[in-house]
N, C-alpha and C. Protein backbone atom coordinates (compact mmCIF):
# COMPACT_ATOMS: atom_id res chain seq x y z
N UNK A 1 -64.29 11.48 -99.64
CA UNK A 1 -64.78 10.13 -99.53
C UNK A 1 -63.84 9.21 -100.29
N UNK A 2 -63.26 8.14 -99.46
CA UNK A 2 -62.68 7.29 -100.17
C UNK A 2 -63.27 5.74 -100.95
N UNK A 3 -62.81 5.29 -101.78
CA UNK A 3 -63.57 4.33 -102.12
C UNK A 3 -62.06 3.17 -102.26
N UNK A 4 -62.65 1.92 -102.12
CA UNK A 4 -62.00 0.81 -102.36
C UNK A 4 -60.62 1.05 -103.69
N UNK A 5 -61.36 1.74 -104.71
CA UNK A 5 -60.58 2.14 -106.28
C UNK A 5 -59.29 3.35 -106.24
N UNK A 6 -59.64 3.90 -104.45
CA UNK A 6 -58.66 4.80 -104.53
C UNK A 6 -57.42 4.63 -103.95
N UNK A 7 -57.61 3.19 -103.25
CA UNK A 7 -56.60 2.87 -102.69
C UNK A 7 -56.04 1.59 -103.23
N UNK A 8 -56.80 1.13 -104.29
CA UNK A 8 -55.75 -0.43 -104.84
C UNK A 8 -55.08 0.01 -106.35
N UNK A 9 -54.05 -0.75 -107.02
CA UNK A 9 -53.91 -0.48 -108.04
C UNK A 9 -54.40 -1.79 -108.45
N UNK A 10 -54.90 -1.89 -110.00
CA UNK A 10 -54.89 -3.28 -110.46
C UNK A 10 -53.97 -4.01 -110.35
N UNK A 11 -54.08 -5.19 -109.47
CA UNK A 11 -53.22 -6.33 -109.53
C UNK A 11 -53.73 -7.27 -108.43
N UNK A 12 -52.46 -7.63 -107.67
CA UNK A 12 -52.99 -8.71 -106.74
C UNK A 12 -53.09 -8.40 -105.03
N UNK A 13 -52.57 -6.98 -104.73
CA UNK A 13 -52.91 -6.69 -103.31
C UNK A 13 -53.45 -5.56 -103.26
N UNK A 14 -54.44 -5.81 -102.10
CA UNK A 14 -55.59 -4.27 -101.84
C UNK A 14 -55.66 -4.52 -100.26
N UNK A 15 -55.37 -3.39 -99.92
CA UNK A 15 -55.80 -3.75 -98.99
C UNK A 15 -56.04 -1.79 -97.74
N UNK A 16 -56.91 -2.15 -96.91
CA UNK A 16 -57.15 -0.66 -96.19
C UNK A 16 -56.23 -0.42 -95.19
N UNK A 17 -55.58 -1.33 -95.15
CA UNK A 17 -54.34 -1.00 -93.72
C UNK A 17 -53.23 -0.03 -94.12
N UNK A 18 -52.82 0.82 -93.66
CA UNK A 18 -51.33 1.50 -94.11
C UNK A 18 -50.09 0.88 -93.45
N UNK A 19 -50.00 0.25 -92.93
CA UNK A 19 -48.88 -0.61 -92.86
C UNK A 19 -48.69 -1.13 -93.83
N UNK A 20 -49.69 -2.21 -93.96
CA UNK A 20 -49.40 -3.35 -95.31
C UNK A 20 -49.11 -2.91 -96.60
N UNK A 21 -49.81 -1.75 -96.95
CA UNK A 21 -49.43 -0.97 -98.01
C UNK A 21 -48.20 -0.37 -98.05
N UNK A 22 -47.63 0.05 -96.99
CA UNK A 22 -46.54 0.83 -96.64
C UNK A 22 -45.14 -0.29 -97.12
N UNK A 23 -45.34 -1.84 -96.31
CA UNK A 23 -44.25 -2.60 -96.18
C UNK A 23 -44.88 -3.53 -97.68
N UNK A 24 -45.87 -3.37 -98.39
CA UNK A 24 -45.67 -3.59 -99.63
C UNK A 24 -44.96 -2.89 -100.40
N UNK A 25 -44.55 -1.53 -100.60
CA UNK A 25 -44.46 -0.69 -101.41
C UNK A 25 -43.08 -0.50 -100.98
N UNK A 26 -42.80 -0.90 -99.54
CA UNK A 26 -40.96 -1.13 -99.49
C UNK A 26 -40.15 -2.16 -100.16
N UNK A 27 -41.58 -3.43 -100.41
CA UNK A 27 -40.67 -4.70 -100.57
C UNK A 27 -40.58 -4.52 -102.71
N UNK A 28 -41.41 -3.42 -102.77
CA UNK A 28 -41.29 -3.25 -104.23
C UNK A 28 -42.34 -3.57 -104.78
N UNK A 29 -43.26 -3.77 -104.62
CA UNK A 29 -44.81 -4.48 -104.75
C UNK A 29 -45.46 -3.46 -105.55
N UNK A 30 -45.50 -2.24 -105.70
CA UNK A 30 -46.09 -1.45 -106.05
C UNK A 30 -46.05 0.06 -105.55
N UNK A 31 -47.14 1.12 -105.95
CA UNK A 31 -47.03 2.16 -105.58
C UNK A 31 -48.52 2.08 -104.50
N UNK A 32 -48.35 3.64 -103.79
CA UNK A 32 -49.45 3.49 -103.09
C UNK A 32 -49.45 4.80 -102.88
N UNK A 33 -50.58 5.42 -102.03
CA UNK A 33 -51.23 6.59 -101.27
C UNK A 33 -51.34 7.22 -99.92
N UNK A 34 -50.37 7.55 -99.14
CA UNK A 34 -50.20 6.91 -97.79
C UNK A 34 -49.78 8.27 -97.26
N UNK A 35 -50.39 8.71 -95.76
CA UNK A 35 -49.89 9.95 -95.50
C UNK A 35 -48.43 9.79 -94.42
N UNK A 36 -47.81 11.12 -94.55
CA UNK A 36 -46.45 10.94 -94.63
C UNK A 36 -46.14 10.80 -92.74
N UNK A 37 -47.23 10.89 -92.14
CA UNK A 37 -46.93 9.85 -90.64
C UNK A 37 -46.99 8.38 -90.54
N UNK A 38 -47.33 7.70 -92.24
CA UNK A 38 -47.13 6.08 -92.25
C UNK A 38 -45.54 5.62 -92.58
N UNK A 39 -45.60 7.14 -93.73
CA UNK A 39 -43.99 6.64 -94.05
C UNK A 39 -43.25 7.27 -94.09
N UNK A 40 -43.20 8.36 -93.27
CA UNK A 40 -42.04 9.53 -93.22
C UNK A 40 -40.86 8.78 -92.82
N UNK A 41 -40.94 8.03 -92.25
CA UNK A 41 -39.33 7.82 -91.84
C UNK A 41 -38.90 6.92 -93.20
N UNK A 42 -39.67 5.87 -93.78
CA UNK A 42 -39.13 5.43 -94.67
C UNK A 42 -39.02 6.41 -96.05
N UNK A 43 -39.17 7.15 -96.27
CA UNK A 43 -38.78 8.65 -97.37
C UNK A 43 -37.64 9.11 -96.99
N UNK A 44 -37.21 9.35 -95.60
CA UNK A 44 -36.40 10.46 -94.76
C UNK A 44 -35.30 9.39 -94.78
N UNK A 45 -34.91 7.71 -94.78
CA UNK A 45 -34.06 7.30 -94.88
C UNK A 45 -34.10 6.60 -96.50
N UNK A 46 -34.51 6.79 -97.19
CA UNK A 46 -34.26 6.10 -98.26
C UNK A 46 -35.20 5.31 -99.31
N UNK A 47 -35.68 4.45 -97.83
CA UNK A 47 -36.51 2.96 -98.36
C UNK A 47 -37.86 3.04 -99.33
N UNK A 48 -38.32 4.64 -99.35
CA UNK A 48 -39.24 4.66 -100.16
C UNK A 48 -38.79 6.25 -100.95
N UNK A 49 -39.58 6.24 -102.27
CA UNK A 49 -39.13 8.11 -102.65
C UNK A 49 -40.59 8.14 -103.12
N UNK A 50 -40.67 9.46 -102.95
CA UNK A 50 -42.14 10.28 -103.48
C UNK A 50 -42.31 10.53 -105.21
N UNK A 51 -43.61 10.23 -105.44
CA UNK A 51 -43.46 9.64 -106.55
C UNK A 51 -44.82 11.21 -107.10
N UNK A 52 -44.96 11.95 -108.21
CA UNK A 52 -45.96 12.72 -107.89
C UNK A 52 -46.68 13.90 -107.06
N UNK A 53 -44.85 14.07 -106.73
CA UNK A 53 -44.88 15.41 -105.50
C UNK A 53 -45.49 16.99 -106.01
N UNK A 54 -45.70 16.69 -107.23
CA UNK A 54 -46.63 18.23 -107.17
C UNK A 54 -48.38 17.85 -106.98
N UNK A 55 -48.77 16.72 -107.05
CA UNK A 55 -50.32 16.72 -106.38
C UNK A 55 -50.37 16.75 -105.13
N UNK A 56 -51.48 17.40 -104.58
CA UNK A 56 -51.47 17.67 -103.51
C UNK A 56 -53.13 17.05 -102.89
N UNK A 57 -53.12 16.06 -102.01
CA UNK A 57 -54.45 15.67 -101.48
C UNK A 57 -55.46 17.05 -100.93
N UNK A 58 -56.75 16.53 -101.29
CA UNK A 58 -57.64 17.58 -100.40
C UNK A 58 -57.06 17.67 -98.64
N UNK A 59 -57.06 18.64 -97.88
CA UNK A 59 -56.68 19.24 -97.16
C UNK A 59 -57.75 18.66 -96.11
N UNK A 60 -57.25 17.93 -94.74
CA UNK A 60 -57.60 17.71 -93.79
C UNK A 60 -57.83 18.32 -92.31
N UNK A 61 -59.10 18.81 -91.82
CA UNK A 61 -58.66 19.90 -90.63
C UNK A 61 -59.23 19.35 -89.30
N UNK A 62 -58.44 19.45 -88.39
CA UNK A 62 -58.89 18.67 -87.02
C UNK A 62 -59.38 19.69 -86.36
N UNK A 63 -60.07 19.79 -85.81
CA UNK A 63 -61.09 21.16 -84.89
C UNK A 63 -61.73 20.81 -83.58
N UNK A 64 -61.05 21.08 -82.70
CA UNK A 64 -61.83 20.66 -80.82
C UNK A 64 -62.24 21.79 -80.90
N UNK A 65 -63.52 21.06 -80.21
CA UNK A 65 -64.62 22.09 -79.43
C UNK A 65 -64.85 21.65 -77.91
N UNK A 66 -64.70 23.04 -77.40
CA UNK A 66 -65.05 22.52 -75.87
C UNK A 66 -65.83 24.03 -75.28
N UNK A 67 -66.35 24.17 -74.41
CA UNK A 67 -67.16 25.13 -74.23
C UNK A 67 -66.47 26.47 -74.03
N UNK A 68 -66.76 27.75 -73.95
CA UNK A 68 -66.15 28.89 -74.06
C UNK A 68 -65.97 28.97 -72.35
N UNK A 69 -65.61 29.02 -71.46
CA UNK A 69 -65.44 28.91 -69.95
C UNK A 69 -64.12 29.84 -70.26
N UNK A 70 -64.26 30.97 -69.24
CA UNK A 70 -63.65 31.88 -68.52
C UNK A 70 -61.91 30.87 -68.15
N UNK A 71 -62.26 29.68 -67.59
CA UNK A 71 -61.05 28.94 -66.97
C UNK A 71 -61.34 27.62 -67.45
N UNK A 72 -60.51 27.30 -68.30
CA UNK A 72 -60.61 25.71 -68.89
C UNK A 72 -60.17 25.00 -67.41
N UNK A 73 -60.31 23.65 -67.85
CA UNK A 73 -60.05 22.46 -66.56
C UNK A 73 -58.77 22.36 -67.33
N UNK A 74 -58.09 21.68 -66.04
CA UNK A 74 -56.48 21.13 -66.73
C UNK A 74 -56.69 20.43 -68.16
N UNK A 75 -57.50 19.66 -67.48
CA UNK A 75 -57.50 18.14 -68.68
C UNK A 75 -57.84 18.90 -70.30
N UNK A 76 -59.05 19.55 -70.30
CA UNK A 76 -58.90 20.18 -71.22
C UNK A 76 -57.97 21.40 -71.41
N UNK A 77 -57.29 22.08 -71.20
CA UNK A 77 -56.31 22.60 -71.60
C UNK A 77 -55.01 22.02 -71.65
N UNK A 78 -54.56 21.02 -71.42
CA UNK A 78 -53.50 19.64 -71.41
C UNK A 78 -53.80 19.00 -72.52
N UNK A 79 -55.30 18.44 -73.03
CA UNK A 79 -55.86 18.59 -74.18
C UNK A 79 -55.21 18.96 -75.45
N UNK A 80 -55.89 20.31 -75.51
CA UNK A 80 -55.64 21.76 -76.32
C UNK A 80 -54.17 21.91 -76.84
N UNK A 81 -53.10 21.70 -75.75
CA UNK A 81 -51.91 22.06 -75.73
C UNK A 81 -51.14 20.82 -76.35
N UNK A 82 -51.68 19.31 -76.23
CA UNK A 82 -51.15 18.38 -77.24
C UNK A 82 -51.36 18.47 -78.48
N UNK A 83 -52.56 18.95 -78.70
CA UNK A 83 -52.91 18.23 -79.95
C UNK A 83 -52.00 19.44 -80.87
N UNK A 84 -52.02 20.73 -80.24
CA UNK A 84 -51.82 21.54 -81.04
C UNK A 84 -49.99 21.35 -81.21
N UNK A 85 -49.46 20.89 -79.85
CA UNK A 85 -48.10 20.57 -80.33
C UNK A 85 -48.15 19.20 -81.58
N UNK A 86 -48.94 18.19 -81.35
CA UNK A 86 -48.87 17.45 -82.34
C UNK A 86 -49.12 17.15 -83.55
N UNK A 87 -50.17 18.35 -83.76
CA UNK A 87 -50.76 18.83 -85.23
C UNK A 87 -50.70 19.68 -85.73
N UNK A 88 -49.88 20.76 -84.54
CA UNK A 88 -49.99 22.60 -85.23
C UNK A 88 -49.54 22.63 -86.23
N UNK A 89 -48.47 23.21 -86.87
CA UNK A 89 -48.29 23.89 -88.29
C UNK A 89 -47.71 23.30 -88.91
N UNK A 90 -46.35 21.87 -88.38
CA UNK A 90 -46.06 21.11 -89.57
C UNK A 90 -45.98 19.81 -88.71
N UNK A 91 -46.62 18.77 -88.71
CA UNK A 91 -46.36 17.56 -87.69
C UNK A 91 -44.98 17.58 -88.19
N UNK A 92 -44.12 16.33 -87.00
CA UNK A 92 -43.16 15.82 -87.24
C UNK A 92 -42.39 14.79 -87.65
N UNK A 93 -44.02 13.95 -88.46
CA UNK A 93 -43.95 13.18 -89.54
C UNK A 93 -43.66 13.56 -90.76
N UNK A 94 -43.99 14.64 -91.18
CA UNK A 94 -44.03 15.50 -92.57
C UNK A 94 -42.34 16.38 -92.65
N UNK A 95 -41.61 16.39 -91.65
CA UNK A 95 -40.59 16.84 -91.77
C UNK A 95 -39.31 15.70 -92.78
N UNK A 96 -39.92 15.79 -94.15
CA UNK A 96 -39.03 15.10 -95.37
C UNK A 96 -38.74 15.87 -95.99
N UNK A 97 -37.36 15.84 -96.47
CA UNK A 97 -36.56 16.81 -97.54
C UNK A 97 -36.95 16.49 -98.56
């Protein structure tokens, strides 16, 4: 559960968007909390560095359910087969040195 306190630091910008936080924290504004499909590319070229890399957030798990059927329908198995290319074992947002 997130609360308002976990995402502002004291000062003068708060805000719930990850952009704005993102292109605050480029322009130097501060630090922030942001998962690494807001700002992987800005880590991977420069514009931002990781600050606190041995904490690690609670762990997020995405889980489809669709009925047990002998023969899925395309759609759901077209489904199945994105998400898992787009979420399986390491997205390709998270690919930062």
């Amino acid at each position: 559960m997130t609360t308002n306190d976990d995402m502002c630091v004291n000062g003068v910008l708060c805000s719930n968007n990850g952009e704005v936080l993102r292109d605050a924290s480029v322009k130097g504004l501060g630090f922030t909390k942001l998962p690494t499909f807001i700002v992987g590319a800005d880590l991977q070229n420069g514009r931002l560095v990781s600050v606190l890399s041995n904490y690690k957030s609670p762990s997020v798990f995405l889980t489809l359910l669709y009925p047990p059927n002998r023969h899925l329908s395309a759609r759901v198995r077209l489904l199945v087969e994105f998400f898992y290319e787009r979420f399986g074992d390491r997205p390709y947002w998270d690919l930062v040195d």
